[in-house]
Protein backbone atom coordinates (compact mmCIF):
# COMPACT_ATOMS: atom_id res chain seq x y z
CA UNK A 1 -3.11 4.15 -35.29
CA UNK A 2 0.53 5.31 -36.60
CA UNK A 3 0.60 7.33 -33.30
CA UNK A 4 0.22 4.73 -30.91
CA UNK A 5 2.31 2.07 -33.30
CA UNK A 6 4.84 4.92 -33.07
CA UNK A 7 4.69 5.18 -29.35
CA UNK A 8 4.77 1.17 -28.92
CA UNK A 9 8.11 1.17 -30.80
CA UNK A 10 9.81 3.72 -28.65
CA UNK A 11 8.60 2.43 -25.77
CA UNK A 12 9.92 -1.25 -26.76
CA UNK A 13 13.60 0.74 -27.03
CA UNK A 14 13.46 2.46 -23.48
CA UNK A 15 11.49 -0.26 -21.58
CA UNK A 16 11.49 -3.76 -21.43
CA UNK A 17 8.66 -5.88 -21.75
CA UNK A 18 7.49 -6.63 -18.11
CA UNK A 19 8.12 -2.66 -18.11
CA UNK A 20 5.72 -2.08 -20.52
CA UNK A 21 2.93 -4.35 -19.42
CA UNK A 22 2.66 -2.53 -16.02
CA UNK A 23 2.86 0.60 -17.95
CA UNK A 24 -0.11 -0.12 -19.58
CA UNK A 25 -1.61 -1.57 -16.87
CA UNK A 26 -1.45 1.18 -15.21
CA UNK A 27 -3.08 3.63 -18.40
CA UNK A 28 -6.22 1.00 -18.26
CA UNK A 29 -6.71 1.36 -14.74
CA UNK A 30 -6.72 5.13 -15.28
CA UNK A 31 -9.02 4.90 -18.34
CA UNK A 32 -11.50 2.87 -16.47
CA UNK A 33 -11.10 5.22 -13.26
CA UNK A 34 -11.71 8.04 -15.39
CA UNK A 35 -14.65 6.50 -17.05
CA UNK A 36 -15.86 5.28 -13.76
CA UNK A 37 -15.93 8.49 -12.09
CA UNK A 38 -17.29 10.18 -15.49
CA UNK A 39 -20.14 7.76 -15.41
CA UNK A 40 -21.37 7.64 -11.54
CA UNK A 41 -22.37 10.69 -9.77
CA UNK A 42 -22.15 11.25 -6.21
CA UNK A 43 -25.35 11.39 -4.19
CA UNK A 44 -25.94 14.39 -2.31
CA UNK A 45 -26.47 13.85 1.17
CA UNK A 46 -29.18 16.26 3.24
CA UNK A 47 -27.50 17.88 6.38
CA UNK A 48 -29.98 17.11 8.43
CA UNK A 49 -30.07 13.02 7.50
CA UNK A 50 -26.60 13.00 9.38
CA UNK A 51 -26.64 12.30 13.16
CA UNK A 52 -24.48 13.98 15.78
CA UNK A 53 -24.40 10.67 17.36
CA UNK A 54 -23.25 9.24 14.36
CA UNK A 55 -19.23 8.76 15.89
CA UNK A 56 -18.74 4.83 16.38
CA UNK A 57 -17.47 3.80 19.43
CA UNK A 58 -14.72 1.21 18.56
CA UNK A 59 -15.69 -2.10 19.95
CA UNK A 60 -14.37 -3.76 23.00
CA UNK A 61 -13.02 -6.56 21.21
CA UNK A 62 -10.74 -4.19 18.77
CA UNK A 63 -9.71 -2.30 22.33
CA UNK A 64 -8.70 -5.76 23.16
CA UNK A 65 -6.92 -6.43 20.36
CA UNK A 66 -5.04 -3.24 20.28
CA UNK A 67 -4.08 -3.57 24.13
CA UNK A 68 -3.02 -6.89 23.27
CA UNK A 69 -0.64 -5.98 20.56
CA UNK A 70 1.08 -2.64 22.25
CA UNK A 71 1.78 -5.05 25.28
CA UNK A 72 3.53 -7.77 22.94
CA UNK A 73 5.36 -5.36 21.33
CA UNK A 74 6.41 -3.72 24.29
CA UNK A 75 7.96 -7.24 25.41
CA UNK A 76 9.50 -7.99 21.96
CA UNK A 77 10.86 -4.69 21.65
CA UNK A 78 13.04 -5.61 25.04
CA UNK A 79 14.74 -8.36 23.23
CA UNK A 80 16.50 -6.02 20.91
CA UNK A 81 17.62 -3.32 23.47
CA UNK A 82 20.71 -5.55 24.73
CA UNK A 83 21.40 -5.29 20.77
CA UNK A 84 24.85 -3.34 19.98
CA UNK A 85 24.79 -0.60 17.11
CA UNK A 86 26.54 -3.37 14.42
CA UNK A 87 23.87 -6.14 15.13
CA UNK A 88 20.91 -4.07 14.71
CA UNK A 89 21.71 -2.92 11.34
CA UNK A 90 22.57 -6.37 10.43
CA UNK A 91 19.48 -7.33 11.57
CA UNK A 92 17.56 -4.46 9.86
CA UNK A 93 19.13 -5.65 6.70
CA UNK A 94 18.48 -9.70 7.12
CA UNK A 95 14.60 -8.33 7.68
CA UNK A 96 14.66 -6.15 4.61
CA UNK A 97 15.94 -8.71 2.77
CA UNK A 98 13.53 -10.92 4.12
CA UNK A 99 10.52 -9.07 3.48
CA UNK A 100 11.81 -7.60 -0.29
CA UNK A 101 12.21 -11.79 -1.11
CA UNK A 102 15.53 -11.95 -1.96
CA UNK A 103 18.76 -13.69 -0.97
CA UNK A 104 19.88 -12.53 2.16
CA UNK A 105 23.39 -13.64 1.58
């Protein structure tokens, strides 16, 4: 008990509070991982209950979709190559601004 009041108070001096909440957050997690994997044990699979034909064969629609994707980013990617060295870092940083949330300006 004086231990962890002792470890709350020096934490409270380095760290502030939203620090500490994912901080302990994160020891839970752990606790219950540990716990978890402490508690369940693995089942042991026989050799011969695993197929050689067991490799899936990706669907057609996922094929699809993939195809689909590579060829729009192929056409997208176009749009920047007329770029100049200045506007694609500007634009780099306006879309990691963008995606981080905060105020591009």
């Amino acid at each position: 008990m004086i231990k962890k009041f002792l470890s709350n108070a020096m934490l409270s001096i380095v760290m502030d509070k939203s620090a500490k909440e994912k901080y302990f957050a994160v020891q839970e997690s752990r606790k219950a991982l540990k716990e978890k994997k402490k508690g369940a044990a693995t089942p042991i699979v026989e050799p011969a209950a695993i197929e050689p034909d067991a490799k899936q064969e990706p669907s057609m629609d996922r094929q699809e979709l993939i195809r689909n994707a590579l060829a729009v980013h192929k056409e997208q990617s176009k749009v920047f190559a007329n770029l100049n060295e200045n506007e694609r870092r500007r634009l780099q940083l306006l879309a990691m601004h963008a995606m981080l949330g905060k105020d591009a300006s």
